[in-house]
C-alpha atoms as a PDB file:
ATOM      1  CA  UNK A   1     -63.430 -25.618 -17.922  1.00  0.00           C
ATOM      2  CA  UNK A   2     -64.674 -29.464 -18.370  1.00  0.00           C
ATOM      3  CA  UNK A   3     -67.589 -28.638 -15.986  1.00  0.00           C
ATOM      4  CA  UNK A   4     -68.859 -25.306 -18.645  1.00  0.00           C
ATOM      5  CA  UNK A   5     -68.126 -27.959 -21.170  1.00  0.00           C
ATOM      6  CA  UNK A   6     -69.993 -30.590 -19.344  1.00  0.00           C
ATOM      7  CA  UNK A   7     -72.871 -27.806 -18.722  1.00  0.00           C
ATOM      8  CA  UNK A   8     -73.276 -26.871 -22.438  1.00  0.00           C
ATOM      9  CA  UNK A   9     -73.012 -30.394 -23.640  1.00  0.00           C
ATOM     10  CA  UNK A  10     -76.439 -31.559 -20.963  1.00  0.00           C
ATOM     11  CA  UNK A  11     -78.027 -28.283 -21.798  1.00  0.00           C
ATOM     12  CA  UNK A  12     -77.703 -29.753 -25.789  1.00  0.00           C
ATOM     13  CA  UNK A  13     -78.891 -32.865 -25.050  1.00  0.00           C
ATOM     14  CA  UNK A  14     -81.734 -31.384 -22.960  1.00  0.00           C
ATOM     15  CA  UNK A  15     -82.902 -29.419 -25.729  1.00  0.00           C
ATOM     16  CA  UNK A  16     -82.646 -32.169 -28.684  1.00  0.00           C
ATOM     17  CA  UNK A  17     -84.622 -34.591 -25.942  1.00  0.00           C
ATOM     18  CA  UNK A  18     -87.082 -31.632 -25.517  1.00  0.00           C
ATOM     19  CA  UNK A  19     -87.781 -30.234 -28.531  1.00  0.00           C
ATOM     20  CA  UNK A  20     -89.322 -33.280 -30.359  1.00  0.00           C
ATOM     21  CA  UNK A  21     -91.713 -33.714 -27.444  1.00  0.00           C
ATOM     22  CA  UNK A  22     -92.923 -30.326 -27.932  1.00  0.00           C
ATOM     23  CA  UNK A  23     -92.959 -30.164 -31.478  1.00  0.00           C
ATOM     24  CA  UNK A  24     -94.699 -33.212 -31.426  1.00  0.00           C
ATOM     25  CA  UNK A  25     -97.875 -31.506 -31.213  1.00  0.00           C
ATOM     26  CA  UNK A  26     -97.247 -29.197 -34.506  1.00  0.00           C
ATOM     27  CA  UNK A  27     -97.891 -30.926 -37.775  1.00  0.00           C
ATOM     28  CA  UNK A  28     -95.818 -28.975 -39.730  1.00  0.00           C
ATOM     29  CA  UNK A  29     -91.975 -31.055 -39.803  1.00  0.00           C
ATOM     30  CA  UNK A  30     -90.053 -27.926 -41.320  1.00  0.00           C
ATOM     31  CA  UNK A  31     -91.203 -25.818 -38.331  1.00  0.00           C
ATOM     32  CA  UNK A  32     -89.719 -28.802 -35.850  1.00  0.00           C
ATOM     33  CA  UNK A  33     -86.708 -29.285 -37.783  1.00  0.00           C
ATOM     34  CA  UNK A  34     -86.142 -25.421 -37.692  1.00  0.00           C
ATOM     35  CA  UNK A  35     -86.614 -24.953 -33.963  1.00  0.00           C
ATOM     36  CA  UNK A  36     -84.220 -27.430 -33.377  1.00  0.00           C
ATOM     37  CA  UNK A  37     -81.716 -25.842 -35.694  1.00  0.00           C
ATOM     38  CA  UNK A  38     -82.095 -23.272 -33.748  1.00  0.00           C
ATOM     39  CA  UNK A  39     -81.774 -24.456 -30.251  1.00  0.00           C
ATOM     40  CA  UNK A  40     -78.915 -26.545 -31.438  1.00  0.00           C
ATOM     41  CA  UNK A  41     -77.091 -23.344 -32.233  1.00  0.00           C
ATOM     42  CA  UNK A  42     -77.836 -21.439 -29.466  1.00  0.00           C
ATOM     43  CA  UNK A  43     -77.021 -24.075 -27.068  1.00  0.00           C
ATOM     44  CA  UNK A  44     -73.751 -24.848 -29.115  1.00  0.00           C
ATOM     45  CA  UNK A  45     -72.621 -21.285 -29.693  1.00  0.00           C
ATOM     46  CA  UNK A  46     -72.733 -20.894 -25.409  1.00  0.00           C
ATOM     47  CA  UNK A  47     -70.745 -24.101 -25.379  1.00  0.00           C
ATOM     48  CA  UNK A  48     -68.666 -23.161 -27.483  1.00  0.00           C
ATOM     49  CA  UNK A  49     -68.219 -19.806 -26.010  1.00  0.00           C
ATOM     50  CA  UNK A  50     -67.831 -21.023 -22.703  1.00  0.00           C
ATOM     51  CA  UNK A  51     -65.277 -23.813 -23.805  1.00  0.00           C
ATOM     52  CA  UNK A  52     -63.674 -20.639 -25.663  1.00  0.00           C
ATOM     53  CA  UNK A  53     -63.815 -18.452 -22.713  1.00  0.00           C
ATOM     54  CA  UNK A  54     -62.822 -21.071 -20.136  1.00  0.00           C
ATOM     55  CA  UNK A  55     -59.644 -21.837 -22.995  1.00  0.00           C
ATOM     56  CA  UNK A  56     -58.961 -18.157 -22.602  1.00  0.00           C
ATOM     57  CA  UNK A  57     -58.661 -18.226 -18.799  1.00  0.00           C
ATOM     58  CA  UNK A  58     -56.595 -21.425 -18.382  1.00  0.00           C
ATOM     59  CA  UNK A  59     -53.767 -19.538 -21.139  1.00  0.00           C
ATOM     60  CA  UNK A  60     -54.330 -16.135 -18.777  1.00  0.00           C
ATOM     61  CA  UNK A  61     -53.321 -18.178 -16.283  1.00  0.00           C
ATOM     62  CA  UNK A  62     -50.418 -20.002 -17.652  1.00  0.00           C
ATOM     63  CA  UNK A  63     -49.552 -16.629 -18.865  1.00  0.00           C
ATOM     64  CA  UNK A  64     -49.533 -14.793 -15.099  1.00  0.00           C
ATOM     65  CA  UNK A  65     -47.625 -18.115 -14.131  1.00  0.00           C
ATOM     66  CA  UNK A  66     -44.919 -17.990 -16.787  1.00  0.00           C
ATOM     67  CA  UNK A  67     -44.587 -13.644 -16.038  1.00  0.00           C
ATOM     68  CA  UNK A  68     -44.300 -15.076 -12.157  1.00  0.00           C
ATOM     69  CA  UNK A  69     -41.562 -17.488 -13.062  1.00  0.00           C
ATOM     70  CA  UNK A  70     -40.094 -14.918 -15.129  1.00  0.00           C
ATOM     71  CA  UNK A  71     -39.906 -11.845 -12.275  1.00  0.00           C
ATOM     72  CA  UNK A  72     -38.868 -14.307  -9.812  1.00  0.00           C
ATOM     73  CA  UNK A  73     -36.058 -15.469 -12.155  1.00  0.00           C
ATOM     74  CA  UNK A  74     -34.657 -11.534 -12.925  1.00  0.00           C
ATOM     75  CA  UNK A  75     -35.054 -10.751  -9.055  1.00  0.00           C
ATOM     76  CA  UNK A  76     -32.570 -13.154  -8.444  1.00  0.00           C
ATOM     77  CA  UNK A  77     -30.131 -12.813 -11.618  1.00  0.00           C
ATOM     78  CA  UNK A  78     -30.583  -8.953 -10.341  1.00  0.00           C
ATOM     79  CA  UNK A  79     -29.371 -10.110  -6.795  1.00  0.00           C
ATOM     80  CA  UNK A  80     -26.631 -12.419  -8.120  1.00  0.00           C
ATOM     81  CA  UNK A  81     -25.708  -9.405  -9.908  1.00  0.00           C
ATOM     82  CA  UNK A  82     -26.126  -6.690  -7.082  1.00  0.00           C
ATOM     83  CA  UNK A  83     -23.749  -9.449  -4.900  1.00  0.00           C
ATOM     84  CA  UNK A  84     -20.813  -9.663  -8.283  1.00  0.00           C
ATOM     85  CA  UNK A  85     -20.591  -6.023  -8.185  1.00  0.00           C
ATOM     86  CA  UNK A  86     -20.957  -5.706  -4.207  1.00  0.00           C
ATOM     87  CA  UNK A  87     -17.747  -8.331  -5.042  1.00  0.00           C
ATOM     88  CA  UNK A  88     -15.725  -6.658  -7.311  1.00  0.00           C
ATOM     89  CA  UNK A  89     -16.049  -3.489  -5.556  1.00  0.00           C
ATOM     90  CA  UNK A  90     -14.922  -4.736  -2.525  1.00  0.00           C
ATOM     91  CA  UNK A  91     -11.757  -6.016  -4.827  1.00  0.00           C
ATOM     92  CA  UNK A  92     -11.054  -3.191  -6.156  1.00  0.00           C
ATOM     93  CA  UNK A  93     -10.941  -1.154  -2.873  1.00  0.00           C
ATOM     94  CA  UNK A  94      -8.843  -4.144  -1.215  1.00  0.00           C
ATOM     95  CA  UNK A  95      -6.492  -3.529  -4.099  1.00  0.00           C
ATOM     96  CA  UNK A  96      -6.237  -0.416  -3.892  1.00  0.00           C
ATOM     97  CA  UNK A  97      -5.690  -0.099   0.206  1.00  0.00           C
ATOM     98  CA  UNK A  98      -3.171  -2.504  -0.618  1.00  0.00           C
ATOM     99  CA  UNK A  99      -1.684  -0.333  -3.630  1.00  0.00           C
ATOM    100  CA  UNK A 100      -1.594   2.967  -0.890  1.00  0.00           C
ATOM    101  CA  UNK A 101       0.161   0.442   1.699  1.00  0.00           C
ATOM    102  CA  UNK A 102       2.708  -0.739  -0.629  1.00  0.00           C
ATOM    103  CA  UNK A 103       3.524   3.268  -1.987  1.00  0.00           C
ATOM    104  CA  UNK A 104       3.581   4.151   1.985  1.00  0.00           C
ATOM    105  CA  UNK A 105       5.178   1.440   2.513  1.00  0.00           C
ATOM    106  CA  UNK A 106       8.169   2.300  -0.195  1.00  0.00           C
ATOM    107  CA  UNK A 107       7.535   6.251   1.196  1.00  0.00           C
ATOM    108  CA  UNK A 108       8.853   5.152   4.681  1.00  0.00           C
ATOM    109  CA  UNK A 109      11.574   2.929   3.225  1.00  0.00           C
ATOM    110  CA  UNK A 110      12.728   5.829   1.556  1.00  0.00           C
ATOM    111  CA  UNK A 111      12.761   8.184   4.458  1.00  0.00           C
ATOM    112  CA  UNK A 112      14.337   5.824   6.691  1.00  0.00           C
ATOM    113  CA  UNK A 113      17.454   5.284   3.676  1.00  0.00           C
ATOM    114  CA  UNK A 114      17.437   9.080   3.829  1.00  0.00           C
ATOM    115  CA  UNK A 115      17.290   9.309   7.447  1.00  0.00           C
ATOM    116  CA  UNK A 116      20.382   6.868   7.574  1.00  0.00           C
ATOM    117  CA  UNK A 117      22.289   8.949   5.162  1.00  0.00           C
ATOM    118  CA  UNK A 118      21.886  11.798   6.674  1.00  0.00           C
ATOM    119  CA  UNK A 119      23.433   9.924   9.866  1.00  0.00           C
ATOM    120  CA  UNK A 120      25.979   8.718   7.712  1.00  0.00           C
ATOM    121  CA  UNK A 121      27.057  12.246   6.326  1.00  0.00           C
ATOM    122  CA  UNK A 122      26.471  13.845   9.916  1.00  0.00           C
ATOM    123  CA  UNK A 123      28.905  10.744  11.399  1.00  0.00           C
ATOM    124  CA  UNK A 124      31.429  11.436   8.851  1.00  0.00           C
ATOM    125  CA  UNK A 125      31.541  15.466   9.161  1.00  0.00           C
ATOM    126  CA  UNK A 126      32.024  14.895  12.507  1.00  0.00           C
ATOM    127  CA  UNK A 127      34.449  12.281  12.355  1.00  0.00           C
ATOM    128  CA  UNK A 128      36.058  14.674   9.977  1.00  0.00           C
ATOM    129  CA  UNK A 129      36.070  17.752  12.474  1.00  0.00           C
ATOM    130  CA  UNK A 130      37.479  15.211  15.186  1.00  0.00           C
ATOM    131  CA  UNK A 131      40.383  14.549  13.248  1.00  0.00           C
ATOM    132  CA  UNK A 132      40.736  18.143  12.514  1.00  0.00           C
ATOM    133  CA  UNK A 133      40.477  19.314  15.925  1.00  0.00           C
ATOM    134  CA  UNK A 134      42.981  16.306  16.528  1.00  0.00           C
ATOM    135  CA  UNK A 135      45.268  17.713  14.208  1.00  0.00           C
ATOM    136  CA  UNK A 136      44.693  21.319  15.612  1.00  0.00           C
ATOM    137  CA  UNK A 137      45.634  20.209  19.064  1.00  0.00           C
ATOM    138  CA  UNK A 138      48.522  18.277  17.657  1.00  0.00           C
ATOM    139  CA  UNK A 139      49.963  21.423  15.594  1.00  0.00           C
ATOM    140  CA  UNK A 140      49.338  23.428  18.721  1.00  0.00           C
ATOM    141  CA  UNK A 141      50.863  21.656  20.867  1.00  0.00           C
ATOM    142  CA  UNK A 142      53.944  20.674  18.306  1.00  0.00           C
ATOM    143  CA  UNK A 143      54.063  24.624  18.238  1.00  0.00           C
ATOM    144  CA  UNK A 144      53.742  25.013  21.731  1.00  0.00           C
ATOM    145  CA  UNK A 145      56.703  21.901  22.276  1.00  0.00           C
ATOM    146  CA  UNK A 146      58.280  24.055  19.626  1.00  0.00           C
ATOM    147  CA  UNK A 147      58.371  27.414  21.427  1.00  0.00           C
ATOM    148  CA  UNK A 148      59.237  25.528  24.726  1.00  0.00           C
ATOM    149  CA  UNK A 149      61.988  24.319  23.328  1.00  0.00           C
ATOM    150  CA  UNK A 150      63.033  27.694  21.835  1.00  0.00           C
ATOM    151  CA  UNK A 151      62.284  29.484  24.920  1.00  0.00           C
ATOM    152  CA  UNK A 152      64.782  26.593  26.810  1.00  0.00           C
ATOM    153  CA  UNK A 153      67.110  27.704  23.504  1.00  0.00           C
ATOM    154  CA  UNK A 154      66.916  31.170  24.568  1.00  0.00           C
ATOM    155  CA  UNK A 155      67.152  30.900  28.251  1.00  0.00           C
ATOM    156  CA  UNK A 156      70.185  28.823  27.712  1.00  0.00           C
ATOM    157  CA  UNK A 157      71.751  31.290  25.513  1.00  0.00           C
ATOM    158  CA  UNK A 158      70.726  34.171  28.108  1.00  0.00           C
ATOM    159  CA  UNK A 159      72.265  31.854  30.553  1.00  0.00           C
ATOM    160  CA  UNK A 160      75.408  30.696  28.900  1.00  0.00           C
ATOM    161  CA  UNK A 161      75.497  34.726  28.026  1.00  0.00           C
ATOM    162  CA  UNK A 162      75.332  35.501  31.453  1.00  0.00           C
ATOM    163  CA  UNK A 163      77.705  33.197  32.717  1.00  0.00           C
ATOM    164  CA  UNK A 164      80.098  34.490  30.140  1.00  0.00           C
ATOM    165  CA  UNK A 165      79.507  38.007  31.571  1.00  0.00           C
ATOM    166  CA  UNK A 166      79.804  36.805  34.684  1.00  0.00           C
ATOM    167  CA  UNK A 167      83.506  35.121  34.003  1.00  0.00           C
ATOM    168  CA  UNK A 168      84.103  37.880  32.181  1.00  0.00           C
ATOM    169  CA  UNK A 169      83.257  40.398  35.198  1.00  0.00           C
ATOM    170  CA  UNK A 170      84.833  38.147  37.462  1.00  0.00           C
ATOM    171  CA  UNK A 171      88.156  37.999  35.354  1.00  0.00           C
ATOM    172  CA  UNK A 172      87.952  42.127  34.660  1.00  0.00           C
ATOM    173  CA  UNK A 173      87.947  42.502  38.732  1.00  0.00           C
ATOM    174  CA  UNK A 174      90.416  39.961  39.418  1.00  0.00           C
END
């Protein structure tokens, strides 16, 4: 930019150093002071153009440097981001292996409690049939003492009977 300024600015001075030289010759001083008038603007104008143009390019540039800045800046808010939500989904599914854990967990506690009092009913029916076969056997065998002891009742009678016919028989034949 300063060397299109530089440029334009020895080109200027060329021309106003030239152009007396050459008008020099002419007698006419509205002819000399319009030619340089003239070559003042043109060289000017491209100055100015080229300080204009070279103006334009340096803000281009800034402008391409700031968009740069910029992309770089939402690629890595974008990662940061990407990572959060990689984050909070991993959360989420740690909570909620830990949340089907806990319920299977509970499940099994609940099976085993059911398990158990199932043994405990199963213990106590057959605790309970024990004592009734218990009391079965002793009933049977209180009958059976029972009838033992009535059979002795009736073989003694039978005996003492006999005995009787047998003093009796004795006595008649006597």
């Amino acid at each position: 930019m300063k060397r299109h300024f530089f440029t334009a600015l020895a080109l200027t001075v060329a021309t106003v150093a030239i152009a007396p030289t050459t008008k020099a010759a002419e007698f006419e001083p509205n002819m000399t002071q319009q030619s340089r008038y003239e070559v003042l603007d043109r060289g000017g104008s491209k100055a100015i153009e080229d300080i204009q143009t070279a103006r334009l390019e340096h803000l281009d540039n800034q402008t391409k440097a700031v968009e740069d800045i910029q992309a770089v800046r939402l690629e890595a808010l974008d990662s940061r981001s990407k990572g959060n939500v990689h984050t909070l989904r991993l959360e989420h599914l740690d909570n909620q292996s830990k949340a089907i854990e806990d319920i299977q967990a509970a499940r099994l506690e609940h099976l085993d409690n059911q398990t158990k009092a199932v043994e405990d009913i199963q213990a106590t029916r057959l605790e309970h049939l024990n004592n009734q076969s218990k009391a079965v056997e002793n009933i049977q065998s209180a009958r059976l003492e029972h009838l033992d002891n009535q059979t002795k009742a009736v073989e003694d009678i039978q005996a003492t009977r006999l005995d009787e016919l047998d003093s009796r028989s004795k006595a008649a034949v006597q």
